[in-house]
C-alpha atoms as a PDB file:
ATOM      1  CA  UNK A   1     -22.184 -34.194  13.869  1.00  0.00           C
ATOM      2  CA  UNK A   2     -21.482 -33.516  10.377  1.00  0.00           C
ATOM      3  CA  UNK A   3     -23.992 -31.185   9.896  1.00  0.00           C
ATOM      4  CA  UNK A   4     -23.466 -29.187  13.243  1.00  0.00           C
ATOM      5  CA  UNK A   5     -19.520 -28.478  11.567  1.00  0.00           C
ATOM      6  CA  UNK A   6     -21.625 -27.891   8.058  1.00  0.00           C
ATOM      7  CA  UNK A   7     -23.886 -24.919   9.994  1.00  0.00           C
ATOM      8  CA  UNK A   8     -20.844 -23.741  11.766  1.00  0.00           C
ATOM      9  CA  UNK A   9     -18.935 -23.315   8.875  1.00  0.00           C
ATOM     10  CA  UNK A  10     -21.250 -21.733   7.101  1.00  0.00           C
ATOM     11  CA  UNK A  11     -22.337 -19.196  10.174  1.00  0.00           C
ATOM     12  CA  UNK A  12     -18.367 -18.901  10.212  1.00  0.00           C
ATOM     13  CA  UNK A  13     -18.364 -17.731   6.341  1.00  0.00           C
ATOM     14  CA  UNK A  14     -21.012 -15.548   6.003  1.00  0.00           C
ATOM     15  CA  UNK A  15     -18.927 -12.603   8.332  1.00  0.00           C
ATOM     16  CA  UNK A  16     -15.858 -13.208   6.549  1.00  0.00           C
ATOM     17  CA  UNK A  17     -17.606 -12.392   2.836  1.00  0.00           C
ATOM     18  CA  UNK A  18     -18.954  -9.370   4.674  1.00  0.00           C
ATOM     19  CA  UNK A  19     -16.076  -8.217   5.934  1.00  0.00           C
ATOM     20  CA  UNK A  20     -14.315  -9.201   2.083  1.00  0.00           C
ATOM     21  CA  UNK A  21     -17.396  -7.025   0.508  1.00  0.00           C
ATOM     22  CA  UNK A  22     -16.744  -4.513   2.794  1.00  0.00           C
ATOM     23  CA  UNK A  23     -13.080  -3.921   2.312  1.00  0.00           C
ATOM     24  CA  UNK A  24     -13.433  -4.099  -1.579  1.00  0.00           C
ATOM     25  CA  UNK A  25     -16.132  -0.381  -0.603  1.00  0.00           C
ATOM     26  CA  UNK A  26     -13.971   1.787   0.925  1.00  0.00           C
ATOM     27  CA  UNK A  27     -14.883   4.950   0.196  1.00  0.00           C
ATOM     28  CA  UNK A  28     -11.657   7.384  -1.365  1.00  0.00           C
ATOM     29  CA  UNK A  29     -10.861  10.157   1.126  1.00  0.00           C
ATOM     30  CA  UNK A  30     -11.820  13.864   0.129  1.00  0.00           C
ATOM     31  CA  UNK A  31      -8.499  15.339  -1.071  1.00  0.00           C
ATOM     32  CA  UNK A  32      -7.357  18.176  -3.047  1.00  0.00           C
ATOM     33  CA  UNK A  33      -7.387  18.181  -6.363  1.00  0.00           C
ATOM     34  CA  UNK A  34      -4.063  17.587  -7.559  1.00  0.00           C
ATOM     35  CA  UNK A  35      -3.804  14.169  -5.696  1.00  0.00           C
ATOM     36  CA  UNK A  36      -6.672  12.454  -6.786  1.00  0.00           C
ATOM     37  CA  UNK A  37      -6.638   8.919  -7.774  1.00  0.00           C
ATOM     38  CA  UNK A  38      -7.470   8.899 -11.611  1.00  0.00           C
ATOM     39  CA  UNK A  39     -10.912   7.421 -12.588  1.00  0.00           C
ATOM     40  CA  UNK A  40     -10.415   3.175 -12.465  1.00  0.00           C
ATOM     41  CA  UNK A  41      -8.959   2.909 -10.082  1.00  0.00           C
ATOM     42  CA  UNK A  42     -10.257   1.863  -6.103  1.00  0.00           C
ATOM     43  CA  UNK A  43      -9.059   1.563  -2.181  1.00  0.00           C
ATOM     44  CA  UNK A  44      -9.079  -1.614  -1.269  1.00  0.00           C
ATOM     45  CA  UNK A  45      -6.958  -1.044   2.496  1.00  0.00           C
ATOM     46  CA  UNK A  46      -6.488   1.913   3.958  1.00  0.00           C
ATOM     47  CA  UNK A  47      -4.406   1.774   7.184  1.00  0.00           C
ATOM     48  CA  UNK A  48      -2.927   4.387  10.041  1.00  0.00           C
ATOM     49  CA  UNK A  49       0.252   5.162  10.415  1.00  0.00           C
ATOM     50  CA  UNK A  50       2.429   5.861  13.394  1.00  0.00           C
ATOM     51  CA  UNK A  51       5.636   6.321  13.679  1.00  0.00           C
ATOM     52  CA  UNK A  52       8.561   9.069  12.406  1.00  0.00           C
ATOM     53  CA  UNK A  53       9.941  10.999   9.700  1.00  0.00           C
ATOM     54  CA  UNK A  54      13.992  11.077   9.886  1.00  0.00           C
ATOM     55  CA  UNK A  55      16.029  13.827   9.186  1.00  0.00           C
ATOM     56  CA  UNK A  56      20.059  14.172   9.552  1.00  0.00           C
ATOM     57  CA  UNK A  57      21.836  17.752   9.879  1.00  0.00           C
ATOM     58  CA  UNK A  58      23.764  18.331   6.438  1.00  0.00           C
ATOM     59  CA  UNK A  59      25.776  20.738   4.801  1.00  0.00           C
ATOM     60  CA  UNK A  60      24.437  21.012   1.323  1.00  0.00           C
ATOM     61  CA  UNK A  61      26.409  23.325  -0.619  1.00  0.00           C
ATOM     62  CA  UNK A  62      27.351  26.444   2.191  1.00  0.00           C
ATOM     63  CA  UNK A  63      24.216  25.976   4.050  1.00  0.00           C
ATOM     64  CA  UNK A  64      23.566  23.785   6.481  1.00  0.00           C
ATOM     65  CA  UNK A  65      20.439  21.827   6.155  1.00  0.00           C
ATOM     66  CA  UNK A  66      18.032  19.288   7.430  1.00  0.00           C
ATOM     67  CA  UNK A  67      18.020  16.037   4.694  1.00  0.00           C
ATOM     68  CA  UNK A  68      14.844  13.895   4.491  1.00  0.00           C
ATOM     69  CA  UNK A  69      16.481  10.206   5.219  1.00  0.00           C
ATOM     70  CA  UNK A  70      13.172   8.351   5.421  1.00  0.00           C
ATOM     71  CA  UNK A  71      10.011   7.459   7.151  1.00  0.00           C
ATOM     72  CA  UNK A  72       9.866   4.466  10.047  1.00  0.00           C
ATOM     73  CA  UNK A  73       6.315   3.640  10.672  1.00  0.00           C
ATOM     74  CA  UNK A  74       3.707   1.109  11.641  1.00  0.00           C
ATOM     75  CA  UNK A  75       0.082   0.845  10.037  1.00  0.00           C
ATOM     76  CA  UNK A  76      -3.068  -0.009  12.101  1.00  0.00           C
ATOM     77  CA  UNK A  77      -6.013  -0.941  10.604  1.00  0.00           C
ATOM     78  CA  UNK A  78      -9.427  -0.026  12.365  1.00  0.00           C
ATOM     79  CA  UNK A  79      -9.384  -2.528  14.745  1.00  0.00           C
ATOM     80  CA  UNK A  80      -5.521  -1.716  15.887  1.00  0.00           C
ATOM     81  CA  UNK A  81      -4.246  -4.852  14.366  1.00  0.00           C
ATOM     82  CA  UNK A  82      -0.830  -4.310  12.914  1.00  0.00           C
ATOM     83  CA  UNK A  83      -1.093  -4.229   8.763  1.00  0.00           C
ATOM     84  CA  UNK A  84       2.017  -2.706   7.595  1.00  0.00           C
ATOM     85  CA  UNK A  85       5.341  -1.254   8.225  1.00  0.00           C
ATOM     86  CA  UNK A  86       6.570   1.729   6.265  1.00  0.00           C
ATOM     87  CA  UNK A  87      10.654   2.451   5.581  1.00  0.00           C
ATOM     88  CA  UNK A  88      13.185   3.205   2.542  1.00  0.00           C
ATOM     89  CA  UNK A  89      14.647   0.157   0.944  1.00  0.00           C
ATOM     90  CA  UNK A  90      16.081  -0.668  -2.390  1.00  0.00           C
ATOM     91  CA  UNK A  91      13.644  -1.122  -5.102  1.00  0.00           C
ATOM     92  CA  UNK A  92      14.793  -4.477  -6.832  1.00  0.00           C
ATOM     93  CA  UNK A  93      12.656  -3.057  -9.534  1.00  0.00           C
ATOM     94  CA  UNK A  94      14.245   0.083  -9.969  1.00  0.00           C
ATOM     95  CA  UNK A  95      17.932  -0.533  -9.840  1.00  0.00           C
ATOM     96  CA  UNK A  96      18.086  -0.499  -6.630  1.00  0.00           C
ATOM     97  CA  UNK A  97      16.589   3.046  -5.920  1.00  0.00           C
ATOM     98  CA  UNK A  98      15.992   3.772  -2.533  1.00  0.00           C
ATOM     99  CA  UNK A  99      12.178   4.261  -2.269  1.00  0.00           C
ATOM    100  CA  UNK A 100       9.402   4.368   0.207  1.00  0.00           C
ATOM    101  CA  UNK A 101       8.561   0.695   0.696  1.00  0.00           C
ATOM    102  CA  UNK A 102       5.265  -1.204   2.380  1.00  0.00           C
ATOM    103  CA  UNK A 103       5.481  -4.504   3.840  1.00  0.00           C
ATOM    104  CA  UNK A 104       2.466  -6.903   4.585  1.00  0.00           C
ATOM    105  CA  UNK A 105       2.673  -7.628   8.263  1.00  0.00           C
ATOM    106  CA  UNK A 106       0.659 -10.724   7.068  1.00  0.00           C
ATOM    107  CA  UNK A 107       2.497 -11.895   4.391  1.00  0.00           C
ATOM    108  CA  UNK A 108       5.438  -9.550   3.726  1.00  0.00           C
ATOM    109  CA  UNK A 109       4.317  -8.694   0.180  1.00  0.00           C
ATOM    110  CA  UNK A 110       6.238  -5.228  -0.844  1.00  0.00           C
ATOM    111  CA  UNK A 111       5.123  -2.497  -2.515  1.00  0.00           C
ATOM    112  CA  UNK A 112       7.678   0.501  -3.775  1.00  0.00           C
ATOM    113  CA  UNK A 113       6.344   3.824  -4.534  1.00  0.00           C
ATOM    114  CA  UNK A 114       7.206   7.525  -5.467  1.00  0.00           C
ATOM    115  CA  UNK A 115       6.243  10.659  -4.784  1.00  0.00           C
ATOM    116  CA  UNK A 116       3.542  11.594  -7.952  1.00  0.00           C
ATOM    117  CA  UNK A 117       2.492  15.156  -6.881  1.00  0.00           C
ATOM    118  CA  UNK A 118       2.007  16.425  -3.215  1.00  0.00           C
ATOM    119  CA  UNK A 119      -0.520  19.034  -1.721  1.00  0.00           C
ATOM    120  CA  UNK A 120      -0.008  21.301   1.279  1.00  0.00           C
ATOM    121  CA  UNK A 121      -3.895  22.953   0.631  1.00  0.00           C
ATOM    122  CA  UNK A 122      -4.506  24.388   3.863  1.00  0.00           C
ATOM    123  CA  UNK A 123      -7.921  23.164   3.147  1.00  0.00           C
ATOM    124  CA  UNK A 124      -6.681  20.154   4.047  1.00  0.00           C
ATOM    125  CA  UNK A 125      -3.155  20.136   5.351  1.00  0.00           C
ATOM    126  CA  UNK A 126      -2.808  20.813   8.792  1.00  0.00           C
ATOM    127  CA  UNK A 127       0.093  23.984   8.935  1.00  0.00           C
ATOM    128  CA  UNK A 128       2.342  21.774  11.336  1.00  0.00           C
ATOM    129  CA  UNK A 129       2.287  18.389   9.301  1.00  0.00           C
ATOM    130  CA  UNK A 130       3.643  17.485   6.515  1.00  0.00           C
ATOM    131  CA  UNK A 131       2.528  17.500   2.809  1.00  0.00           C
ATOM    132  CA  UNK A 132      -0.087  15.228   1.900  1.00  0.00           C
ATOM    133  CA  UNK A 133       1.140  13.196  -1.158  1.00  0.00           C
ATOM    134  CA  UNK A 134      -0.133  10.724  -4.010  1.00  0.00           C
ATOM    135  CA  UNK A 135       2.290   8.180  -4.711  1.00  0.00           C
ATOM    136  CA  UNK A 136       2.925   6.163  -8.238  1.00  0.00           C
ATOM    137  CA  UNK A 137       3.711   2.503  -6.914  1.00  0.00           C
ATOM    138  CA  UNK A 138       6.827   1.357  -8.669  1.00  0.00           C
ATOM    139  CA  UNK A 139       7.341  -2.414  -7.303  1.00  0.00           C
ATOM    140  CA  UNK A 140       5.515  -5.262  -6.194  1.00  0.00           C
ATOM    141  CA  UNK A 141       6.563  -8.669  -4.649  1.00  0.00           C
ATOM    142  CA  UNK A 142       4.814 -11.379  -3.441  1.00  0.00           C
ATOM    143  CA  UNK A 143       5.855 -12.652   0.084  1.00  0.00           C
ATOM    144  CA  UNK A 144       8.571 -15.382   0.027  1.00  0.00           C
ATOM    145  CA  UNK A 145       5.255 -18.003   1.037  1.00  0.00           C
ATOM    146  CA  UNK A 146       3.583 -16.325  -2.354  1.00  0.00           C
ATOM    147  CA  UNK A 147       1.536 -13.729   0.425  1.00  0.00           C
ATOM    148  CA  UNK A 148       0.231 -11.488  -2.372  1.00  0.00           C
ATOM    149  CA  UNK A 149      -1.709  -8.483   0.139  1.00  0.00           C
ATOM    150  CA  UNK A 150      -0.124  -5.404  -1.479  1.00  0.00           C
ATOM    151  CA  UNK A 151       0.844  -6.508  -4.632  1.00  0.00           C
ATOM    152  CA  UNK A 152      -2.283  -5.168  -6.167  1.00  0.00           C
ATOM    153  CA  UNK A 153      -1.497  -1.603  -5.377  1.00  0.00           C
ATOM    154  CA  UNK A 154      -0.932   0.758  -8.060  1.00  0.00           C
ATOM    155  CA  UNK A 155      -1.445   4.339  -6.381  1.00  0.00           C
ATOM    156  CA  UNK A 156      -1.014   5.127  -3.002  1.00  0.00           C
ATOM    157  CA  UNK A 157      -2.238   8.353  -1.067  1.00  0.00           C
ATOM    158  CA  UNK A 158      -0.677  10.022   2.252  1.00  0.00           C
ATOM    159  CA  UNK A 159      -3.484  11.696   3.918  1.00  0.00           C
ATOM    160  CA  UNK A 160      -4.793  13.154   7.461  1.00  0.00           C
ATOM    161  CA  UNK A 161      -1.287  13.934   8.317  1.00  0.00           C
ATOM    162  CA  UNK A 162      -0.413  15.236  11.582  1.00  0.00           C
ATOM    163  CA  UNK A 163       3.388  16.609  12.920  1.00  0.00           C
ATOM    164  CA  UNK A 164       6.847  14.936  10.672  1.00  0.00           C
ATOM    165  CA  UNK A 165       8.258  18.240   9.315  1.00  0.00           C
ATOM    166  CA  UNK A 166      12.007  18.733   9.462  1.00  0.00           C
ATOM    167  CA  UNK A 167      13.534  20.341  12.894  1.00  0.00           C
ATOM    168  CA  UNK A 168      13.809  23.976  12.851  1.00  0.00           C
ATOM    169  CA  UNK A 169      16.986  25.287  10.634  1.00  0.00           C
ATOM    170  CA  UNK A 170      18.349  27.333  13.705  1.00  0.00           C
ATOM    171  CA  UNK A 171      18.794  23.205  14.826  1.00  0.00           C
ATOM    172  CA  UNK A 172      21.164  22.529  11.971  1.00  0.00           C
ATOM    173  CA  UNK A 173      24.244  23.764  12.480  1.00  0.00           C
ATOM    174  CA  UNK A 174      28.198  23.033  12.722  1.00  0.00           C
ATOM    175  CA  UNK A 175      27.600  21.838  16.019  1.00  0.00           C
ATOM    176  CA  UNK A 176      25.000  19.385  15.263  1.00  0.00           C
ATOM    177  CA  UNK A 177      26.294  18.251  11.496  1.00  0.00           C
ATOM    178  CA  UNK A 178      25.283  14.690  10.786  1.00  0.00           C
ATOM    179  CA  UNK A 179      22.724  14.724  14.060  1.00  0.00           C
ATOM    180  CA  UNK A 180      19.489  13.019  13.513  1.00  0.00           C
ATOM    181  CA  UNK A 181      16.052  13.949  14.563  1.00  0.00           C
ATOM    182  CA  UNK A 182      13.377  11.466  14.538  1.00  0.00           C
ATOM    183  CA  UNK A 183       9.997  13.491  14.113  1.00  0.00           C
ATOM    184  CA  UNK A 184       6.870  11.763  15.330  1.00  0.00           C
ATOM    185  CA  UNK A 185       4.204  12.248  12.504  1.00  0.00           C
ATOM    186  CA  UNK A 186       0.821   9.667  11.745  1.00  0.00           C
ATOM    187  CA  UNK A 187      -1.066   9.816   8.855  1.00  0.00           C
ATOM    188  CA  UNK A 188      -3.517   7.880   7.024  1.00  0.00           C
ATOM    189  CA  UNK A 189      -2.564   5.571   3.788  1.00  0.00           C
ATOM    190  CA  UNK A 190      -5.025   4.632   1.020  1.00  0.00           C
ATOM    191  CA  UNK A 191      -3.901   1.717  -1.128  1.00  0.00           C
ATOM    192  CA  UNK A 192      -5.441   1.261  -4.802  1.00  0.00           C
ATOM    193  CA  UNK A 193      -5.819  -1.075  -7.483  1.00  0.00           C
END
């Protein structure tokens, strides 16, 4: 009996290292220039997102404008299993900024990150989606069960974006001050140690 649970175990391990090797060789995404990940660093998740980018109708100055108020997504990995959420939150790390955050669905590690450069290269940027970005992560916590997923993530990249830019301007107006407009957008995300 022993040995029957012995040979299952081990017929039980042998996927689960191949799907650990595997994860630890995933392959960067081509990208433009100017968001590359430097040399040293690797993906180890990459996850799709879908969800919105959130705008609110402001007057900035004289003119009235759509304001950037934060993403709302979930992140699938390639089997459709939930990974991630996406949102602003404070980053205890940062004084409290208000940053784009990533949450473990797992284990709720966090991960806080800002915008390091951005590309719209319409050799790669769709001319209906929003920029595709490379992100410095600025915060890291463990999950309150010491869940420790994203903690190893020091660069992040946006990529394969489709749809999230703001509303058109003729939208923002007296008449719809302090409206909000959830766009739908998806996207890609490449996390790296």
């Amino acid at each position: 009996m022993t040995r029957h649970i012995v040979a299952i175990l081990i017929a039980m391990a042998i996927p689960l290292a191949t799907v650990a090797q595997a994860l630890d060789r995933i392959a960067p995404p081509a990208v433009p220039t100017d968001i590359q990940v430097q040399a040293g660093f690797r993906p180890f998740l990459v996850a799709h997102a879908s969800g919105t980018q959130n705008y609110i109708c402001a007057l900035v100055g004289t003119e009235f404008t759509w304001l950037f108020i934060g993403p709302q997504a979930t992140l699938f990995n390639s089997t459709l299993q939930q990974v991630a959420t996406h949102f602003h939150s404070t980053n205890p790390y940062q004084d409290d900024a208000i940053q784009a955050t990533w949450q473990s669905s797992r284990d709720t590690s966090s991960v806080w990150a800002v915008k390091y450069k951005g590309s719209t290269d319409s050799a790669y940027v769709a001319p209906d989606a929003i920029e595709w970005l490379l992100l410095e992560v600025k915060g890291a916590q463990a999950g309150p069960t010491g869940g420790t997923t994203l903690v190893p993530a020091k660069w992040i990249q946006r990529v394969n974006t489709s749809g999230g830019l703001a509303p058109p301007a003729s939208e923002c107006n007296a008449g719809t001050l302090k409206n909000r407009k959830l766009v739908p957008y998806e996207a890609d995300y490449y996390f790296y140690r």
